[in-house]
C-alpha atoms as a PDB file:
ATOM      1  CA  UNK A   1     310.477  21.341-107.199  1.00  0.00           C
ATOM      2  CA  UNK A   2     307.124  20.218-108.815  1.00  0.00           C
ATOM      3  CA  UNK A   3     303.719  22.082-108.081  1.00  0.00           C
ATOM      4  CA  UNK A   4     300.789  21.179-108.463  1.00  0.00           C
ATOM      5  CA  UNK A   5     298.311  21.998-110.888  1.00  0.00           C
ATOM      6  CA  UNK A   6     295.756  22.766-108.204  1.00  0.00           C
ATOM      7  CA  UNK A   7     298.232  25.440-106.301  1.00  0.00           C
ATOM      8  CA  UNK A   8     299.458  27.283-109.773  1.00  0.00           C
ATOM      9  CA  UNK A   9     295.322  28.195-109.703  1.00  0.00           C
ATOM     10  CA  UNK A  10     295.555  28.741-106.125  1.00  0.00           C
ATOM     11  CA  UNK A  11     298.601  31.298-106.759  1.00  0.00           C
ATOM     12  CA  UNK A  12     297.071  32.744-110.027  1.00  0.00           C
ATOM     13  CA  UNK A  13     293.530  33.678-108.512  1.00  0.00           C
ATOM     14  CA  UNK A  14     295.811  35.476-105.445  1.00  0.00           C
ATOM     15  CA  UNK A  15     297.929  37.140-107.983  1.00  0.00           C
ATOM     16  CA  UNK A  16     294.732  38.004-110.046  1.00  0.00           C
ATOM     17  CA  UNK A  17     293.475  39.564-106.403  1.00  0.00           C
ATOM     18  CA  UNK A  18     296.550  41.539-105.576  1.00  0.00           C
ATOM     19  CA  UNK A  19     295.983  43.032-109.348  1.00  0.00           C
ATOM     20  CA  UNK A  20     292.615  44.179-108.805  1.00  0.00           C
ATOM     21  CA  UNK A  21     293.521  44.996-105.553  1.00  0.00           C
ATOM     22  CA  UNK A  22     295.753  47.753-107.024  1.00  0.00           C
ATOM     23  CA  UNK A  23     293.344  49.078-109.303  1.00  0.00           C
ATOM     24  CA  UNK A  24     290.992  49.697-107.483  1.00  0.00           C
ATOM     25  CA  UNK A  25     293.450  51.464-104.655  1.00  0.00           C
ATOM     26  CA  UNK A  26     293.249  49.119-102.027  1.00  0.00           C
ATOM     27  CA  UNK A  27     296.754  49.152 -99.924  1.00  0.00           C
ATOM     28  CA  UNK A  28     298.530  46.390-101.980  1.00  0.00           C
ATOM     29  CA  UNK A  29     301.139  46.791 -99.106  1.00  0.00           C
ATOM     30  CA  UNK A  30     298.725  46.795 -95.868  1.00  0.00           C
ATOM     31  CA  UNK A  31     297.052  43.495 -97.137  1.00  0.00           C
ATOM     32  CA  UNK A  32     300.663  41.930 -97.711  1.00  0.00           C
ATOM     33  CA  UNK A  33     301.552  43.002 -93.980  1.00  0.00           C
ATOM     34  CA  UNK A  34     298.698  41.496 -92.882  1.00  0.00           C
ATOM     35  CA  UNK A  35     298.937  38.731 -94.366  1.00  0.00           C
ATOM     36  CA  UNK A  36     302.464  38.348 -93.038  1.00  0.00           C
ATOM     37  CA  UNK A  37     300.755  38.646 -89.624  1.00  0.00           C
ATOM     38  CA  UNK A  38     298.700  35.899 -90.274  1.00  0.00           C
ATOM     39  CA  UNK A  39     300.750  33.583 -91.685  1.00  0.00           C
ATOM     40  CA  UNK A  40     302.625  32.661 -88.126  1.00  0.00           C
ATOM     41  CA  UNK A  41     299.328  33.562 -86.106  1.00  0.00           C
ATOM     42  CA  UNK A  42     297.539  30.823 -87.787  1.00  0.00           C
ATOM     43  CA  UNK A  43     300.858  28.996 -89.217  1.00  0.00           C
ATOM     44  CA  UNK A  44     301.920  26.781 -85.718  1.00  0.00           C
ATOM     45  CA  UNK A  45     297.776  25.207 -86.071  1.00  0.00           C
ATOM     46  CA  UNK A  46     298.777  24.179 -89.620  1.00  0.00           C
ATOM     47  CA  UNK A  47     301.710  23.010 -88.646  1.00  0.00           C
ATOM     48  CA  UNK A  48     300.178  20.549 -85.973  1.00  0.00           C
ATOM     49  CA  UNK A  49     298.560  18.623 -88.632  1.00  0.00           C
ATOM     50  CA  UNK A  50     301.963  17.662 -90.151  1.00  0.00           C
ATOM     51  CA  UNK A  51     303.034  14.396 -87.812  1.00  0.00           C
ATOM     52  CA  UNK A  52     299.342  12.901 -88.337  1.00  0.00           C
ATOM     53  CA  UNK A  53     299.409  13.189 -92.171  1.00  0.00           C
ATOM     54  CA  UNK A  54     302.742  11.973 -92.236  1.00  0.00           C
ATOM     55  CA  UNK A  55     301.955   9.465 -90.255  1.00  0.00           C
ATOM     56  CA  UNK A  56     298.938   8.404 -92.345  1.00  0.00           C
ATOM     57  CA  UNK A  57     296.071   8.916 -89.855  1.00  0.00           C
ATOM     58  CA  UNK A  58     294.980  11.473 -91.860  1.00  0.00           C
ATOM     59  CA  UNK A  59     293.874  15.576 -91.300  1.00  0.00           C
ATOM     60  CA  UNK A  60     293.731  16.013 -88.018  1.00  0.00           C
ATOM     61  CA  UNK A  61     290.010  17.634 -87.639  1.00  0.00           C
ATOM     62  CA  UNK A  62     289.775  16.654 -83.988  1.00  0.00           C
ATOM     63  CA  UNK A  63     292.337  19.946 -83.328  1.00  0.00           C
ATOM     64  CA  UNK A  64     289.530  21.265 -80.948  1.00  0.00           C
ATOM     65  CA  UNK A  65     290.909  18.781 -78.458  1.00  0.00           C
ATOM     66  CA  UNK A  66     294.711  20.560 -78.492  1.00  0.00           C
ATOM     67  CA  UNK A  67     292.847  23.627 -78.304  1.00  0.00           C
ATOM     68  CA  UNK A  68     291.309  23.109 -75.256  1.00  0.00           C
ATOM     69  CA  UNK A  69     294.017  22.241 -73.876  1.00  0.00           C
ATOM     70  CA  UNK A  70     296.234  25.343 -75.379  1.00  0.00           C
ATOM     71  CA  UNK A  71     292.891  27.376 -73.772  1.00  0.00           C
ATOM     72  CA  UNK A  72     293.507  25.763 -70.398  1.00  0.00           C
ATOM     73  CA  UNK A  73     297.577  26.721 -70.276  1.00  0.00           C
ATOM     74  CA  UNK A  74     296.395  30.421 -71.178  1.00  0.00           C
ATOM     75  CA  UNK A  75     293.767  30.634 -68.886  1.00  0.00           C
ATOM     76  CA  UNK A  76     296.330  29.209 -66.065  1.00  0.00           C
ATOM     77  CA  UNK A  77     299.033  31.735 -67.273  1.00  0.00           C
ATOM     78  CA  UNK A  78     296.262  34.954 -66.499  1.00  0.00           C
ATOM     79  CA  UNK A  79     294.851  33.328 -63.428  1.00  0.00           C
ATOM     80  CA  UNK A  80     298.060  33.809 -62.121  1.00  0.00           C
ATOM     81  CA  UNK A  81     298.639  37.194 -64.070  1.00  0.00           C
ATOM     82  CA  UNK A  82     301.819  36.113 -65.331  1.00  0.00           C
ATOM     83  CA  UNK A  83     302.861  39.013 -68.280  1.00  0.00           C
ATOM     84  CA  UNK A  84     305.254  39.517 -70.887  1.00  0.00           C
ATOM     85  CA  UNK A  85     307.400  37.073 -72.555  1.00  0.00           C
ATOM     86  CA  UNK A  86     306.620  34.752 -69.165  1.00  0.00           C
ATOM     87  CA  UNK A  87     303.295  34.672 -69.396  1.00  0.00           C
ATOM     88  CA  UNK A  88     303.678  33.513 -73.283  1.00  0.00           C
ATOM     89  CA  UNK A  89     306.589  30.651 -72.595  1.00  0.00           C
ATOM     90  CA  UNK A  90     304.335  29.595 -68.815  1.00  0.00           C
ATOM     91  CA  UNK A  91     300.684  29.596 -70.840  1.00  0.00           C
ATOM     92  CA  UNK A  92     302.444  26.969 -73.316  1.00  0.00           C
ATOM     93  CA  UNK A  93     304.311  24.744 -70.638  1.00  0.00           C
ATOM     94  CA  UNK A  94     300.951  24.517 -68.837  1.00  0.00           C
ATOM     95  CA  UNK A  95     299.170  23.234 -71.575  1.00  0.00           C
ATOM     96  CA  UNK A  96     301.725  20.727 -72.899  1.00  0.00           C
ATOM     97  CA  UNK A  97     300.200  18.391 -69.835  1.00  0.00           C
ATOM     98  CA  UNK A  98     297.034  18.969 -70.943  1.00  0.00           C
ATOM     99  CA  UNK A  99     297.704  18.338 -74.476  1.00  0.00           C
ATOM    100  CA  UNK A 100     299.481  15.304 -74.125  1.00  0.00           C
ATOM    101  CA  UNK A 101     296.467  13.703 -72.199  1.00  0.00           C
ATOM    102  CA  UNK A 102     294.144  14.776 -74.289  1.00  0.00           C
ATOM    103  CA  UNK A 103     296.445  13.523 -77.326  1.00  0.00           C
ATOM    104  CA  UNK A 104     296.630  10.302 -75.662  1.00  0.00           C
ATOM    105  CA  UNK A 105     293.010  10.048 -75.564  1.00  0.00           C
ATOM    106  CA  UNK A 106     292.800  10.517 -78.986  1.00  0.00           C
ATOM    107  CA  UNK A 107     295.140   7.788 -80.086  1.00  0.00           C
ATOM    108  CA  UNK A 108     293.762   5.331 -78.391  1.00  0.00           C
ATOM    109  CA  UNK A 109     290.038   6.226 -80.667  1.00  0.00           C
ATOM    110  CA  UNK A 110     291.611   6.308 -83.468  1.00  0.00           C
ATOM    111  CA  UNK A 111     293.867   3.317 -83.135  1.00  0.00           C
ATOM    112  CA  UNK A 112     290.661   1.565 -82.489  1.00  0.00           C
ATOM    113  CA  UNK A 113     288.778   3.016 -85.821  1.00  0.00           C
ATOM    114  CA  UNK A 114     291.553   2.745 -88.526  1.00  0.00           C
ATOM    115  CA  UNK A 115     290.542   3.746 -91.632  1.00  0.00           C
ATOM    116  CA  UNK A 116     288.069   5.933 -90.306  1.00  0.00           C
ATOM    117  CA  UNK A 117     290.110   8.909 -88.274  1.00  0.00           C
ATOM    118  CA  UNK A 118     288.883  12.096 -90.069  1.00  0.00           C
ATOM    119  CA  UNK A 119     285.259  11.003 -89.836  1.00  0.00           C
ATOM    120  CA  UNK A 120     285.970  10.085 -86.405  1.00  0.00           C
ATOM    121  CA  UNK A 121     288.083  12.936 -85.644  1.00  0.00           C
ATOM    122  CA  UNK A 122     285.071  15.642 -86.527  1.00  0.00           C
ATOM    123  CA  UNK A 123     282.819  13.727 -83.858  1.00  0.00           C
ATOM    124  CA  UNK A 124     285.932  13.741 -81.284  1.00  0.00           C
ATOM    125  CA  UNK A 125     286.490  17.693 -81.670  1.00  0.00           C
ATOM    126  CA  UNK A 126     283.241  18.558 -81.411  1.00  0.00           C
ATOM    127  CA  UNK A 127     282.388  16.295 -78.262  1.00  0.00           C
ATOM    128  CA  UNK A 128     285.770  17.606 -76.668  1.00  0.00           C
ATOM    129  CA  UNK A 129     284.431  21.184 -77.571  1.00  0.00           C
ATOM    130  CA  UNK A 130     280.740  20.432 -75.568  1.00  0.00           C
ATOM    131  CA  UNK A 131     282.683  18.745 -72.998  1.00  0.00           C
ATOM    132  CA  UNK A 132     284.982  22.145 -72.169  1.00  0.00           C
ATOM    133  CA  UNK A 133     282.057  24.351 -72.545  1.00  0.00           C
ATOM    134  CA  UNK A 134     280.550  22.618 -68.941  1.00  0.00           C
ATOM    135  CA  UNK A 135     284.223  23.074 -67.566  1.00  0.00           C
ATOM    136  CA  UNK A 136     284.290  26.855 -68.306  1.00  0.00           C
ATOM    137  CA  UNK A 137     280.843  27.085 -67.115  1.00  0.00           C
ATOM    138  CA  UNK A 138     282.671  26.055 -63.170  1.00  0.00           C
ATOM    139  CA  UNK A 139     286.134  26.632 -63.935  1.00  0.00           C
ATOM    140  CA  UNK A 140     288.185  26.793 -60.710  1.00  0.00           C
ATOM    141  CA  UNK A 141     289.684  30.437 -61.440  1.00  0.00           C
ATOM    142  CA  UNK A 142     289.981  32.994 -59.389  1.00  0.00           C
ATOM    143  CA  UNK A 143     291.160  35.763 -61.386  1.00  0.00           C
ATOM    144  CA  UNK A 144     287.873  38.838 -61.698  1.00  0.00           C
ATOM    145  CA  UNK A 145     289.097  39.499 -65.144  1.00  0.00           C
ATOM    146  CA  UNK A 146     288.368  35.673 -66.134  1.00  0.00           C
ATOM    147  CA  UNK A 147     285.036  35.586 -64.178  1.00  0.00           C
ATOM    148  CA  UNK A 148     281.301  36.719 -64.957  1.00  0.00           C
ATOM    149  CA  UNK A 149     281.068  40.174 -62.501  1.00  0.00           C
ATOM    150  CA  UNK A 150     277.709  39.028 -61.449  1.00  0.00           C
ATOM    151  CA  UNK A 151     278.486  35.768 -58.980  1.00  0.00           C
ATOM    152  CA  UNK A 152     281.680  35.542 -59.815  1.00  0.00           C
ATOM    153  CA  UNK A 153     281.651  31.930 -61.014  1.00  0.00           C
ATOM    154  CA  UNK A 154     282.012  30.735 -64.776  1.00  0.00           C
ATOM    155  CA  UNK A 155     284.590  31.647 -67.502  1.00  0.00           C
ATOM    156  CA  UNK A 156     283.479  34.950 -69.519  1.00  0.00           C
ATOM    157  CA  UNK A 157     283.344  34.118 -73.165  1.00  0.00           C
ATOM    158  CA  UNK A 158     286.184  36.463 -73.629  1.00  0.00           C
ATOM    159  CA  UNK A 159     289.463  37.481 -71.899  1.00  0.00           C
ATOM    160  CA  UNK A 160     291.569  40.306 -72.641  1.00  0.00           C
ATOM    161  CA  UNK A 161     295.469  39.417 -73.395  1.00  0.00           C
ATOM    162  CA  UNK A 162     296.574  42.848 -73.257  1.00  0.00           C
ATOM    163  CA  UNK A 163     297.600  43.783 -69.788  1.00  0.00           C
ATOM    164  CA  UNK A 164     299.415  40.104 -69.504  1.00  0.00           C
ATOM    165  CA  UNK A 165     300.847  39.143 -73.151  1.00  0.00           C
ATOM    166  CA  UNK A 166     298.910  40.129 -75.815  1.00  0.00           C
ATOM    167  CA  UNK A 167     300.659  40.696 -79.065  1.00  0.00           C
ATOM    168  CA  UNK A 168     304.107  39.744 -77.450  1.00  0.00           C
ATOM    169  CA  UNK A 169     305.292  38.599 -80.712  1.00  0.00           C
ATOM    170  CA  UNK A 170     303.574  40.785 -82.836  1.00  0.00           C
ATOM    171  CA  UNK A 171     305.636  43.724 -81.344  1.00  0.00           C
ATOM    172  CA  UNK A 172     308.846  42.519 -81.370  1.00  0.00           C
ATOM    173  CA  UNK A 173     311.467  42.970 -83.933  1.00  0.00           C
ATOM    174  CA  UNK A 174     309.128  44.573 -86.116  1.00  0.00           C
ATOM    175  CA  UNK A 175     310.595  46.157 -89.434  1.00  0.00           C
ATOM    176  CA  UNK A 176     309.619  47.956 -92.235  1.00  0.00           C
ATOM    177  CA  UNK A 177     310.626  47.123 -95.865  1.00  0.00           C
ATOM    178  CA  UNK A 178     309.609  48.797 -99.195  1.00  0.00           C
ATOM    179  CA  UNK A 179     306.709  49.977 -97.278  1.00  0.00           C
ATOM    180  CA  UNK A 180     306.062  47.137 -96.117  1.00  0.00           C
ATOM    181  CA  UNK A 181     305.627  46.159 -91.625  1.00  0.00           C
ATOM    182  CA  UNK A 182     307.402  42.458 -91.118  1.00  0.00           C
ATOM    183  CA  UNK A 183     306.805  40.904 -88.028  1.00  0.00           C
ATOM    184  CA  UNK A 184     310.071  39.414 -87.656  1.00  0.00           C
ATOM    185  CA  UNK A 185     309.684  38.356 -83.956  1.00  0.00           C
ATOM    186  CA  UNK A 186     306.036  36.220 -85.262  1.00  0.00           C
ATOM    187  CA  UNK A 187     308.000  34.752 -88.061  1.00  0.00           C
ATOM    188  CA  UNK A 188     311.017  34.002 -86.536  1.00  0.00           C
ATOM    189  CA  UNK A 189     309.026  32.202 -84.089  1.00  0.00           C
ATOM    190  CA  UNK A 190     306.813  30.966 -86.363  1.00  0.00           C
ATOM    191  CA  UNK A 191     309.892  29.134 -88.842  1.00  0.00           C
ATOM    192  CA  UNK A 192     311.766  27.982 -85.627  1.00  0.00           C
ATOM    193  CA  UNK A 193     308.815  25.732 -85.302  1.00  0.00           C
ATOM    194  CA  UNK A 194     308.849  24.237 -88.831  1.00  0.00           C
ATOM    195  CA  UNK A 195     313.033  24.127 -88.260  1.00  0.00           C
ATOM    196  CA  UNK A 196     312.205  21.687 -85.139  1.00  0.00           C
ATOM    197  CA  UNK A 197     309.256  20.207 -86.969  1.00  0.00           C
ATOM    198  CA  UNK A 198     311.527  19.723 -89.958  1.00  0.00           C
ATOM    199  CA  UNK A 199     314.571  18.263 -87.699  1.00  0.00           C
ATOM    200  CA  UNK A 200     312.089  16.258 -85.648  1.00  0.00           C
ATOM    201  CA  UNK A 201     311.120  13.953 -89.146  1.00  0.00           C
ATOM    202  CA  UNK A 202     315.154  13.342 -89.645  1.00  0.00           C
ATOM    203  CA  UNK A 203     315.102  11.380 -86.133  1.00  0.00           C
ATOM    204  CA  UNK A 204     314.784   8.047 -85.860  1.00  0.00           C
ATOM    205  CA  UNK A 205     310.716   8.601 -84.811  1.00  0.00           C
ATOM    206  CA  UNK A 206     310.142  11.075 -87.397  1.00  0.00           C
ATOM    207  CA  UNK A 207     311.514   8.473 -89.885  1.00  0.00           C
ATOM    208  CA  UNK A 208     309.696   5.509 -88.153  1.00  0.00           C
ATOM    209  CA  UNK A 209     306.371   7.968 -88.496  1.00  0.00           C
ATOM    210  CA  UNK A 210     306.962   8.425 -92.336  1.00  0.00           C
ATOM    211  CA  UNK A 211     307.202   5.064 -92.989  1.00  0.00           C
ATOM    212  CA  UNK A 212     304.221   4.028 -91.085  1.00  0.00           C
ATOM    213  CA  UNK A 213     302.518   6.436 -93.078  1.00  0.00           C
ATOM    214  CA  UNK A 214     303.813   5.480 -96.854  1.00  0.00           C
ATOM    215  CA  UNK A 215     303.561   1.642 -96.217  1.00  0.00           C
ATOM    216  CA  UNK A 216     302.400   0.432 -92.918  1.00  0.00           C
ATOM    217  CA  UNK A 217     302.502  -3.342 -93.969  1.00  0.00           C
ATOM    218  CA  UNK A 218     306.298  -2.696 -94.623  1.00  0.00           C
ATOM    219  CA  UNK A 219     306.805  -0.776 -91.541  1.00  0.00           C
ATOM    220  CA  UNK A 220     305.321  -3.416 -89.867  1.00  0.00           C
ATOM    221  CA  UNK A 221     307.321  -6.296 -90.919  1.00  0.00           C
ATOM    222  CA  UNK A 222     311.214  -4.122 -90.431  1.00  0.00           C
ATOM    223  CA  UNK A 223     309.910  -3.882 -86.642  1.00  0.00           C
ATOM    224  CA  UNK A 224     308.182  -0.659 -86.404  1.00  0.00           C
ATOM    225  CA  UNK A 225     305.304  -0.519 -83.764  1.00  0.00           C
ATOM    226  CA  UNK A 226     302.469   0.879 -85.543  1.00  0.00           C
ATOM    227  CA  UNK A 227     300.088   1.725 -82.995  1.00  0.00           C
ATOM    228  CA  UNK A 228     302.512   2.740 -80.609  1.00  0.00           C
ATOM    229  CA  UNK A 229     303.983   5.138 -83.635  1.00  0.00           C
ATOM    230  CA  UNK A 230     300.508   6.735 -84.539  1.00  0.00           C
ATOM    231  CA  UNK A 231     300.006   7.110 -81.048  1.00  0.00           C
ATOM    232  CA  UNK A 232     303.055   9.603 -81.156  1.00  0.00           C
ATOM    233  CA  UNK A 233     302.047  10.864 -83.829  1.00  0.00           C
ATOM    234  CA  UNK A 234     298.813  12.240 -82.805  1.00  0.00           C
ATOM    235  CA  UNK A 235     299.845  13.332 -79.417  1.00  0.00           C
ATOM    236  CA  UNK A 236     302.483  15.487 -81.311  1.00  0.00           C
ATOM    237  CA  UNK A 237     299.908  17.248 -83.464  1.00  0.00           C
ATOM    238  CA  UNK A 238     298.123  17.932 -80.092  1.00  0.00           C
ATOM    239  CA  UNK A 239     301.103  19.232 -78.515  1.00  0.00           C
ATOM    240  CA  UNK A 240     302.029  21.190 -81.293  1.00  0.00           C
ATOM    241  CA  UNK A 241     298.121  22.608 -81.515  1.00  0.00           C
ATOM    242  CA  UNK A 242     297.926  23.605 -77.680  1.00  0.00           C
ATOM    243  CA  UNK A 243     301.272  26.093 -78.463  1.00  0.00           C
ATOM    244  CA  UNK A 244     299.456  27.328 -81.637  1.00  0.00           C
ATOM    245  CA  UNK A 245     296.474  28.786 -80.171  1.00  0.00           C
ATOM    246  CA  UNK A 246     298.742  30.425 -77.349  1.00  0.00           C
ATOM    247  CA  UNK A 247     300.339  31.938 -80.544  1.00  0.00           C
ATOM    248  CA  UNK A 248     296.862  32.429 -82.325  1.00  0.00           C
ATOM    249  CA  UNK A 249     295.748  33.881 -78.726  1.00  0.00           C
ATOM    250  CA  UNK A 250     298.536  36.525 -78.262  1.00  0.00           C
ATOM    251  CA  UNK A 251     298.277  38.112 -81.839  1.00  0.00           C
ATOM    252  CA  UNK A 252     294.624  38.203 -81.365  1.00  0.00           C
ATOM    253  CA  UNK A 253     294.654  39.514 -78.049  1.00  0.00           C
ATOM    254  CA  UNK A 254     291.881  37.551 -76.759  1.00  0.00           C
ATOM    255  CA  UNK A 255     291.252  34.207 -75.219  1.00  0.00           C
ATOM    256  CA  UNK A 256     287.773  32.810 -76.764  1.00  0.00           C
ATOM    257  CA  UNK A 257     286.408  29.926 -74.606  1.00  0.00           C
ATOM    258  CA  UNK A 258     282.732  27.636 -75.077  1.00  0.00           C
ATOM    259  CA  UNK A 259     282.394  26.914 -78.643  1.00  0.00           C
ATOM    260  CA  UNK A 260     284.890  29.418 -80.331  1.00  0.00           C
ATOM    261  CA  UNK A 261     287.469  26.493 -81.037  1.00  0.00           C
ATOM    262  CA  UNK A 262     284.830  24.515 -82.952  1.00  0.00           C
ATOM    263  CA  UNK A 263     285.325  25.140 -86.247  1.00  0.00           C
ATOM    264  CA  UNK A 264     288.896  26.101 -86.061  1.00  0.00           C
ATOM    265  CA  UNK A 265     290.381  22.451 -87.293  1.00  0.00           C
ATOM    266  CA  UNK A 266     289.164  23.160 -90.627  1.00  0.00           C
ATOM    267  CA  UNK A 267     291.146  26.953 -91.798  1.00  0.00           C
ATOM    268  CA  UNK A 268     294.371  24.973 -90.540  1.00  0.00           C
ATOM    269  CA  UNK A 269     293.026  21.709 -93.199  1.00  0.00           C
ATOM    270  CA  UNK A 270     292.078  23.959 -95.725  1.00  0.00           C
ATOM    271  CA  UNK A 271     295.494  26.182 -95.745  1.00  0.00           C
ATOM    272  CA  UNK A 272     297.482  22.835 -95.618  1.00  0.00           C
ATOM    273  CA  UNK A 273     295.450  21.123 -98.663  1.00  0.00           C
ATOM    274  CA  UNK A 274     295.645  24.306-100.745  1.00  0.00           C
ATOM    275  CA  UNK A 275     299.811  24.351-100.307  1.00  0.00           C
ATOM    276  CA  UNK A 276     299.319  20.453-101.924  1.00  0.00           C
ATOM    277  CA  UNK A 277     298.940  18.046 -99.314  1.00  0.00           C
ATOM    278  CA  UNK A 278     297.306  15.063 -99.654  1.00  0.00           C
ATOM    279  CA  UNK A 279     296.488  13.033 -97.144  1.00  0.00           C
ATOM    280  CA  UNK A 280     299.645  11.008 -96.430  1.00  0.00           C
ATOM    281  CA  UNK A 281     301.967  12.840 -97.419  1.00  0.00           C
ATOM    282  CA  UNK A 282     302.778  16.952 -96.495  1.00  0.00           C
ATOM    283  CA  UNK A 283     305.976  19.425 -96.392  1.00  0.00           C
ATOM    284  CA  UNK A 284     306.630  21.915 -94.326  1.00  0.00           C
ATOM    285  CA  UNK A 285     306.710  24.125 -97.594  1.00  0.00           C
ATOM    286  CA  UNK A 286     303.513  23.193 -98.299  1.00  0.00           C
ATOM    287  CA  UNK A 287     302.255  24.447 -94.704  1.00  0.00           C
ATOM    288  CA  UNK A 288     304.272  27.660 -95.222  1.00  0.00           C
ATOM    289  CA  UNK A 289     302.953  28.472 -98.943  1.00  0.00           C
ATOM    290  CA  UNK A 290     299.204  26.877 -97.919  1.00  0.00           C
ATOM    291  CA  UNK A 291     298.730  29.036 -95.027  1.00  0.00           C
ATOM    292  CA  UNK A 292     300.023  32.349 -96.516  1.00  0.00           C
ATOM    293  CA  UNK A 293     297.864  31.669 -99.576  1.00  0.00           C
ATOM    294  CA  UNK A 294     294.899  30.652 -97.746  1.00  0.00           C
ATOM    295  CA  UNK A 295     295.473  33.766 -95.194  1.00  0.00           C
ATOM    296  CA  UNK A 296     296.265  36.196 -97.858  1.00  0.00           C
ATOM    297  CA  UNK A 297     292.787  35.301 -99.618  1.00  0.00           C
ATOM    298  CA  UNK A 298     291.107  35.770 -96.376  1.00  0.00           C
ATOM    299  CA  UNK A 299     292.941  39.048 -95.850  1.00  0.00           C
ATOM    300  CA  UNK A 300     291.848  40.230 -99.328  1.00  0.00           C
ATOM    301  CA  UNK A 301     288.194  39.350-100.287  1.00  0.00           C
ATOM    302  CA  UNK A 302     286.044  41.493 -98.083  1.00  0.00           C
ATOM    303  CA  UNK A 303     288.206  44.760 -98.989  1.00  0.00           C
ATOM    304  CA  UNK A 304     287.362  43.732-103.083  1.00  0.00           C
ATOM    305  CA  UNK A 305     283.957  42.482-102.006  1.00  0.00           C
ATOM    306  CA  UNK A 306     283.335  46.155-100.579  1.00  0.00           C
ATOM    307  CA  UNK A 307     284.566  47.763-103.694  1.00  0.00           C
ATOM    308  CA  UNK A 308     283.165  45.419-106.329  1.00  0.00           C
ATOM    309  CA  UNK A 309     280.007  44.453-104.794  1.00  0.00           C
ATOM    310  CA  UNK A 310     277.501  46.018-102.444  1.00  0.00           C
ATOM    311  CA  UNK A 311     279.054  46.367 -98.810  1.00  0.00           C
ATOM    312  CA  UNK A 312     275.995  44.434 -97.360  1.00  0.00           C
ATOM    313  CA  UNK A 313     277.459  41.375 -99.893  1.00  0.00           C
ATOM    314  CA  UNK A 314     281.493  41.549 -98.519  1.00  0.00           C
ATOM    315  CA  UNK A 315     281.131  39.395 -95.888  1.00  0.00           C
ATOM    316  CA  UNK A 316     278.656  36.706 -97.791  1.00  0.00           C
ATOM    317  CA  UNK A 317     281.472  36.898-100.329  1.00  0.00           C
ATOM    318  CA  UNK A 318     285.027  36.403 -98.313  1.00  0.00           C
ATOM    319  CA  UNK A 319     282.695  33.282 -96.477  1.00  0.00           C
ATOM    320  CA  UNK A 320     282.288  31.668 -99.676  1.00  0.00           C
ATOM    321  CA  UNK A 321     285.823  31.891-100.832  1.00  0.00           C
END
């Protein structure tokens, strides 16, 4: 297998990190856990960028669109204070409607601006964003827990996962090993998705999707539609983004509505170009290693930050790695 240049720095900066780390007695084995954690809380978002890569339409930065729809299947699932393991499987069936409007949508803008989708796609998760904060403003909810106390109209900002399904998946099958907490219910779920992600790209649309994205001219002339196949392709990654903030959501324990998904597209790019992607071509090993290096970083530069620098400087510091 080869690796690139780029992620043997990537790995050698985290391995320099978990060194110091150690010296300077920071929990070597909480950070790991928590970056375990992370890896499938944040790992299902990365994963939705895989189909339009693939495809050749490029990082999907307009992700705030399958979040708002992921938003709208949670928000449905505590309206109707559906809990447990329910409440997780309902709040991702309801959005998958959502989503694939919303995905549809999308095609169709960036079928029309070829050449041009990750510009376009910023502008298209950002409007998508300003257009959902005036729908949570006079959402039609009726559960108090959603709802400002004072009128009783308009999403809160923030809604508590606990008493319905919060942390479902962080609490089940946990183990410890070496010292070390696995969540072995998050990452079980977490690699069934890349198994049906994986399996998805040996079908006959998965392989029609790949070859759109390594030679579209070619793909083109053996029959393949092309904008019919990137239309697939991006409703997919929105599909697959509406399920991974109800998994970002649970482990959290919060639903964050108005202009919390706005920036969220670009962790998921980031963790996906540090594993080696470029952007036609990605692995599902390179979403796995991307996203726990990317996470693990996170997890580990405000705790050295505190004990290198001044505490005031931590958080300046973890920003600007």
């Amino acid at each position: 297998m080869n690796i690139a240049f780029s992620k043997i720095i990537i790995m050698l900066f985290v391995g320099a990190m978990l060194i110091a780390a150690w010296v300077y007695e920071i929990s070597v084995a909480h950070i790991i856990a928590d970056s375990l954690v992370r890896l499938p809380m944040n790992g299902v978002l990365a994963l939705s960028l895989v189909p339009m890569i693939k495809c050749g339409v490029g990082v999907n930065f307009g992700l705030p669109a399958a979040i708002s729809a992921g938003l709208l299947g949670l928000c449905m699932a505590v309206n109707f204070s559906f809990r447990g393991y329910a409440g997780f499987v309902l709040s991702i069936l309801f959005s998958m409607p959502f989503a694939l409007i919303f995905g549809a949508l999308c095609s169709k803008i960036f079928n029309r601006i070829k050449g041009r989708e990750e510009i376009a796609s910023v502008f298209v998760g950002f409007s998508f964003v300003s257009l959902m904060c005036l729908f949570w403003a006079s959402a039609p909810f009726s559960n108090p827990v959603m709802l400002w106390p004072i009128g009783g109209k308009g999403m809160r900002p923030t809604i508590g996962l606990m008493p319905y399904f919060g942390k479902i998946l962080n609490n089940m099958l946990n183990i410890s090993v070496f010292g070390i907490a696995l969540p072995l219910g998050m990452l079980l779920f977490f690699f069934g998705c890349c198994m049906l992600m994986y399996l998805f790209f040996k079908t006959r649309l998965g392989i029609a999707m790949e070859a759109v994205g390594e030679n579209e001219t070619f793909a083109g002339l053996s029959g393949i539609d092309i904008l019919k196949t990137r239309s697939y392709a991006v409703i997919l990654s929105s599909l697959t983004g509406a399920a991974g903030i109800c998994v970002y959501a649970q482990s959290y324990g919060f639903i964050e509505l108005y202009e919390a998904p706005l920036m969220m597209a670009f962790p998921a790019a980031s963790a996906v170009l540090i594993g080696g992607s470029s952007r036609s071509n990605i692995t599902i090993f390179q979403v796995v290693i991307g996203t726990f290096l990317y996470q693990t970083i996170y997890v580990l530069s405000a705790p050295l930050a505190n004990e290198i620098l001044v505490s005031e400087a931590a958080e300046i510091f973890r920003m600007m790695i």
